[in-house]
Protein backbone atom coordinates (compact mmCIF):
# COMPACT_ATOMS: atom_id res chain seq x y z
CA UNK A 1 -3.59 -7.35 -11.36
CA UNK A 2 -6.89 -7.51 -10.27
CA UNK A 3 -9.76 -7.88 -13.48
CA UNK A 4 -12.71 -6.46 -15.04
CA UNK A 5 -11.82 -3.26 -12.94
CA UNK A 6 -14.21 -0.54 -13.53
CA UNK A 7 -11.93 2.28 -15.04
CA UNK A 8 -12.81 5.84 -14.93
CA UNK A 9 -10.70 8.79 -16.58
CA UNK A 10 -11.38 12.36 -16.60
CA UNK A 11 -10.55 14.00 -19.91
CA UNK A 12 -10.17 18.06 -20.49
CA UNK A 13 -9.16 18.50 -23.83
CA UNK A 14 -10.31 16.95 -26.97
CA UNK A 15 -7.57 14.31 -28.18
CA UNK A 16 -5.87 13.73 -24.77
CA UNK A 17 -7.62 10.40 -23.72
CA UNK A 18 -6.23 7.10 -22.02
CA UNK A 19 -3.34 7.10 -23.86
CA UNK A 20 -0.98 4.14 -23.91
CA UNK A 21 -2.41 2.39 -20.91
CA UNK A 22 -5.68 1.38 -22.70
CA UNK A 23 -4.00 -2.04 -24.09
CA UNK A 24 -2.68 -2.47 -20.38
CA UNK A 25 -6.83 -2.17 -18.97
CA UNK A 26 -8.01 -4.07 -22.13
CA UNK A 27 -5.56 -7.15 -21.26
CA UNK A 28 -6.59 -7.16 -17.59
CA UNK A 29 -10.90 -6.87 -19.11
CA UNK A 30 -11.15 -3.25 -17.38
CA UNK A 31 -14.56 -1.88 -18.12
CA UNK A 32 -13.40 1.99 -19.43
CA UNK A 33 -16.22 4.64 -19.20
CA UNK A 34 -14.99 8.45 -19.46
CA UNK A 35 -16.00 12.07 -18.63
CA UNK A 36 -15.46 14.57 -21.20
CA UNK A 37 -15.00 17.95 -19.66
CA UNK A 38 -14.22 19.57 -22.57
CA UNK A 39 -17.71 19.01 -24.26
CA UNK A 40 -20.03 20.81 -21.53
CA UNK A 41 -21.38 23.48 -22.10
CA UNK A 42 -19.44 26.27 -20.31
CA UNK A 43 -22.61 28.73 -19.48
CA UNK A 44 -24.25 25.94 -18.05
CA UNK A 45 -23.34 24.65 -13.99
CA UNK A 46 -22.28 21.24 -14.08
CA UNK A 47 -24.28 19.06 -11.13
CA UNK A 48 -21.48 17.38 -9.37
CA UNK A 49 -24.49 14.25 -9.29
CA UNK A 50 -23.80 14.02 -13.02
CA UNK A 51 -20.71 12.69 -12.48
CA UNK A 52 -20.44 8.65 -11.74
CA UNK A 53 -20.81 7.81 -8.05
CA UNK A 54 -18.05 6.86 -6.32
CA UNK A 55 -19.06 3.21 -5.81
CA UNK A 56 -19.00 2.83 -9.36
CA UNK A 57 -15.29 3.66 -9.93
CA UNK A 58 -12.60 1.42 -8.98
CA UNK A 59 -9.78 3.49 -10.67
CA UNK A 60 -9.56 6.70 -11.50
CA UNK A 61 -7.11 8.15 -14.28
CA UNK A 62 -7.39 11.82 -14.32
CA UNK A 63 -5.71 13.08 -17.76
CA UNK A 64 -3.85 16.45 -19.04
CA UNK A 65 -4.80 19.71 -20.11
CA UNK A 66 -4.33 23.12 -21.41
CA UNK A 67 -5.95 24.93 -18.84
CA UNK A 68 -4.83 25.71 -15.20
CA UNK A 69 -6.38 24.49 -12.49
CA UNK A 70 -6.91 27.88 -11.12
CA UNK A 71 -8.81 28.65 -13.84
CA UNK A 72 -12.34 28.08 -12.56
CA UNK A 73 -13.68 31.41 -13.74
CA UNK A 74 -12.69 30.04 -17.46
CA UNK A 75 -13.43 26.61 -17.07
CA UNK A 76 -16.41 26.63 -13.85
CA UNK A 77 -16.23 22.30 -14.08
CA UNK A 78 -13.01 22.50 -12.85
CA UNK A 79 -14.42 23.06 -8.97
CA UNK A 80 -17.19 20.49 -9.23
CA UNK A 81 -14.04 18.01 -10.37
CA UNK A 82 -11.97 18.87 -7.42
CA UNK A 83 -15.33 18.33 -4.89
CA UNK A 84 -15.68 15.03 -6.70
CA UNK A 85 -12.03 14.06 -6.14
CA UNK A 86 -11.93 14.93 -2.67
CA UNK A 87 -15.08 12.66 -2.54
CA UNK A 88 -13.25 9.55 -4.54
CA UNK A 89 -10.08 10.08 -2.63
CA UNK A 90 -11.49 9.98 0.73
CA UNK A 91 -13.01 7.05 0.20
CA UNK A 92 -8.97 5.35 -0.03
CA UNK A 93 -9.42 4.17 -3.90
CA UNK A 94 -6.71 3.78 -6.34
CA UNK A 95 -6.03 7.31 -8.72
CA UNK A 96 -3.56 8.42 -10.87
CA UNK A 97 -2.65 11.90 -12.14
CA UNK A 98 -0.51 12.90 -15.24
CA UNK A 99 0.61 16.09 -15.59
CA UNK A 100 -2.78 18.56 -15.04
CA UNK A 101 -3.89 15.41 -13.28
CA UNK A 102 -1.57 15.40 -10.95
CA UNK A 103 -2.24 19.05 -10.29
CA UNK A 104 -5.58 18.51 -10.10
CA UNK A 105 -5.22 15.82 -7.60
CA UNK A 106 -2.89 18.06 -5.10
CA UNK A 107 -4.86 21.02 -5.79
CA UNK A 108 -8.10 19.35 -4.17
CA UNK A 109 -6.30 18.16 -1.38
CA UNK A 110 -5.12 21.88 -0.48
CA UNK A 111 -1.63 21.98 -2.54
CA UNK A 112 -1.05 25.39 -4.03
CA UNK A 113 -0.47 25.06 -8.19
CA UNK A 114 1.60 28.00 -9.76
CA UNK A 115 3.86 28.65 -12.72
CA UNK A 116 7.17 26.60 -12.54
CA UNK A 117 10.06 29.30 -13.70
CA UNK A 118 10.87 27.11 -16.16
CA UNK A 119 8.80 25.77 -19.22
CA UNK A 120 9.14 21.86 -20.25
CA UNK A 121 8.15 20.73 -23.61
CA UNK A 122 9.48 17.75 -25.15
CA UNK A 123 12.06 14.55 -24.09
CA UNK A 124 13.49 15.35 -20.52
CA UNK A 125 15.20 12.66 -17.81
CA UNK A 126 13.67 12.89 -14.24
CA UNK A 127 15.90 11.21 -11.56
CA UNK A 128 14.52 9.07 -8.35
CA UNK A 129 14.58 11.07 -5.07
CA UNK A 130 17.13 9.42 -3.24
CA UNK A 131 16.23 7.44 0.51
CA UNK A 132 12.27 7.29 -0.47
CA UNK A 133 10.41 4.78 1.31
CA UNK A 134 11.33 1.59 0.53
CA UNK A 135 7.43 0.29 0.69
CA UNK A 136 6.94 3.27 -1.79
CA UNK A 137 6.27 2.78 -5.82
CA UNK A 138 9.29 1.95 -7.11
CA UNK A 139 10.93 3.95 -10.14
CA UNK A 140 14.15 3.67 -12.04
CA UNK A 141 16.94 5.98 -11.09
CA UNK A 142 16.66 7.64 -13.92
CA UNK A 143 14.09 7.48 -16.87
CA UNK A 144 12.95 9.34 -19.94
CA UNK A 145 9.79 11.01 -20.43
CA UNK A 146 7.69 13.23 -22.09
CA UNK A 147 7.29 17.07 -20.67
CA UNK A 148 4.44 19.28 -21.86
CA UNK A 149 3.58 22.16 -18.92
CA UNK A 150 4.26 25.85 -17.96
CA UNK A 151 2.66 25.31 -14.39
CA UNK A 152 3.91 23.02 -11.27
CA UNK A 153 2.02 21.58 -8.14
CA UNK A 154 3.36 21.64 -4.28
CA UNK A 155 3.12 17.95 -2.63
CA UNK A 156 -0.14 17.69 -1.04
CA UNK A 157 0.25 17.07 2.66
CA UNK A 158 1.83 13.79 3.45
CA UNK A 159 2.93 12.90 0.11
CA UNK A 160 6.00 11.50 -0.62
CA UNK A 161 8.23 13.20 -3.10
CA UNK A 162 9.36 10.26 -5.86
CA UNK A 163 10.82 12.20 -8.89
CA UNK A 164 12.61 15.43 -10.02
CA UNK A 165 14.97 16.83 -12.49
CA UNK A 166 16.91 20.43 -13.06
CA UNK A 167 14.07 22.03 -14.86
CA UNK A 168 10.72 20.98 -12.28
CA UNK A 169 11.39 19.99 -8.39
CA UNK A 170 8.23 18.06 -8.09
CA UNK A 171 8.03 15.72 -10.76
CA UNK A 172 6.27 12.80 -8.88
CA UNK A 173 4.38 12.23 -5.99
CA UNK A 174 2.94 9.39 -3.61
CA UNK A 175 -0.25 9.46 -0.82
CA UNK A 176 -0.58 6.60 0.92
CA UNK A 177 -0.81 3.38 -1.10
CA UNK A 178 -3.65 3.94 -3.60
CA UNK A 179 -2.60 7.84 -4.97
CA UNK A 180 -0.10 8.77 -7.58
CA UNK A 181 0.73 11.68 -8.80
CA UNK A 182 2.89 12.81 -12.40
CA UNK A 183 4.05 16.11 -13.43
CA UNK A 184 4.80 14.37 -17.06
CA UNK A 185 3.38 12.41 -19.35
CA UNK A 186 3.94 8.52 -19.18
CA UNK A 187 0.89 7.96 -21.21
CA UNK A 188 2.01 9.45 -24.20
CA UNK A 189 2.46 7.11 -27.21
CA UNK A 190 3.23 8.53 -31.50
CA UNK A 191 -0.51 9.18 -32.17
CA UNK A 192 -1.17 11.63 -29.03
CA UNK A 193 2.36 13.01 -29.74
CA UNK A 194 1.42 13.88 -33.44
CA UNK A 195 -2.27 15.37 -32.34
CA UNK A 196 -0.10 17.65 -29.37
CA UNK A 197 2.56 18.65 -32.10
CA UNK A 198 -0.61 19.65 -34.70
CA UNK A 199 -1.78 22.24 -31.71
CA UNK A 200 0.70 25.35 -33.24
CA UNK A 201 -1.28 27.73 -31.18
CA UNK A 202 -0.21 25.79 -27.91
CA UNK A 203 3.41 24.97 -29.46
CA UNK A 204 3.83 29.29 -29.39
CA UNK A 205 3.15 29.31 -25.97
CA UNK A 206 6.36 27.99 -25.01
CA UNK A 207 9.72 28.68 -25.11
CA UNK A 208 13.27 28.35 -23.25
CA UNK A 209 16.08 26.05 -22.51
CA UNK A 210 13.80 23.21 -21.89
CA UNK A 211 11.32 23.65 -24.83
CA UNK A 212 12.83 20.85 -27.30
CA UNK A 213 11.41 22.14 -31.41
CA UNK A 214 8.19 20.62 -32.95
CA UNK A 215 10.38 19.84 -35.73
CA UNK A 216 12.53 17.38 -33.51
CA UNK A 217 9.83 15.42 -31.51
CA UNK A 218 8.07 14.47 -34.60
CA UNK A 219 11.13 12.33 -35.54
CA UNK A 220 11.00 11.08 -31.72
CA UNK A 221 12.15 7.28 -31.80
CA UNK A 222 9.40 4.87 -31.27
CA UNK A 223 11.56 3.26 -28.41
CA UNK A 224 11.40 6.92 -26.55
CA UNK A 225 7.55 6.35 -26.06
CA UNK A 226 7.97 2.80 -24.18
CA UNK A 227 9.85 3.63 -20.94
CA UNK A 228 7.20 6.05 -19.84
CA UNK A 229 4.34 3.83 -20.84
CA UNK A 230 5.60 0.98 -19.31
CA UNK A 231 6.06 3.26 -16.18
CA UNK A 232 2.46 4.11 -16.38
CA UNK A 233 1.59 0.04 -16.69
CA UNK A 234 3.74 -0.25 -13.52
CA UNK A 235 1.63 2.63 -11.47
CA UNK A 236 -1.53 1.05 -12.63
CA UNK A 237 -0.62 -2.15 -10.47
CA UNK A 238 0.78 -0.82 -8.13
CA UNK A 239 -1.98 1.60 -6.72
CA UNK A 240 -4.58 -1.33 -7.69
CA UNK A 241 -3.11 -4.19 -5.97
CA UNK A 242 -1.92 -1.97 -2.54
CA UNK A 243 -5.79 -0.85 -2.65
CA UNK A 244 -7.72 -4.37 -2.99
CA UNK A 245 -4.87 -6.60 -1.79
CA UNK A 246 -4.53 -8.79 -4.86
């Protein structure tokens, strides 16, 4: 993979940064630089010129979330951040999305975000949408992952669908070569785990069939964490090298 990319990643909530992939960018010299949504002040307008320029990003990695991303009354950022990422993604450079990322990204591009009628928290298996392109990102058939949302995106126009399961149609997404798009979390690894399972306000939130117990995950088996972050690894090549050709 190309080196000493210039990383970008949008985080919303305190505690929900890089993740696993930040060994992955360290190995291949990435320069990481970050925008913290969750520490502006909310009574004050955010300049969309505060964030970096576009020129200065060579990946983006737009993080997770509590909040909706309908919810710009709450949280007024959240429309500068979609003006921004129409800006970044017109420009045909490498992004990807994980979980209010990924609705984020769709949202921007015109995709309608709404409550899925089912709740996922905790392990869950998404399958590979059969007859996908075959020039498309490549994922395993099946593969384990981490679930933490009450809302689902639609696929923006011309994406490719990549990944579902029983619980949450649109799991994955792909636009053009450079954009990908997760309804889970591949980054997660024990330490962000722990810090989401602290959250008991957010753990009340959900319930139903898919909703695995707090008490559970926390004895989650270290080898759990690696399929999904090696997944992530995988997606961060892919959209780099189909975007600058190395």
């Amino acid at each position: 993979m190309k080196s000493h990319l210039r990383v970008h990643y949008f985080q919303h909530i305190a505690g929900e940064g890089y993740g696993s992939c930040y060994k992955y960018l360290k190995q291949h010299q990435a320069q990481i630089t970050a925008t913290e949504f969750f520490a502006l002040p909310l009574d004050r307008p955010l300049d969309i010129e505060a964030l970096p320029s576009v020129d200065e990003v060579d990946l983006l990695i737009i993080m997770g979330g509590k909040m909706s991303v309908n919810d710009e009354a709450n949280y007024p950022w959240l429309k500068i951040e979609k003006r921004w990422l129409r800006r970044y993604l017109s420009q045909g450079k490498p992004a990807i999305g994980l979980c209010l990322g990924g609705q984020l990204i769709a949202n921007a591009l015109g995709a309608g975000v709404s409550r899925n009628p089912e709740q996922e928290l905790g392990w869950a298996t998404v399958r590979k949408i059969a007859n996908t392109p075959k020039d498309c990102f490549d994922l395993p058939n099946e593969i384990r992952v981490m679930q933490w949302h009450s809302e689902t995106f639609e696929l923006p126009k011309g994406a490719v669908h990549l990944a579902e399961n029983d619980a949450c149609r649109n799991q994955m997404y792909q636009l053009g070569k450079n954009v990908l798009g997760f309804q889970f979390h591949p980054e997660i690894h024990e330490e962000s785990l722990k810090l989401f399972l602290d959250d008991e306000e957010e753990l009340s939130i959900f319930s139903g069939k898919y909703v695995q117990a707090a008490h559970e995950l926390k004895k989650s088996p270290r080898e759990y964490f690696s399929e999904g972050n090696h997944l992530l690894d995988n997606a961060i090549r892919y959209v780099v090298e189909k975007t600058y050709n190395c």
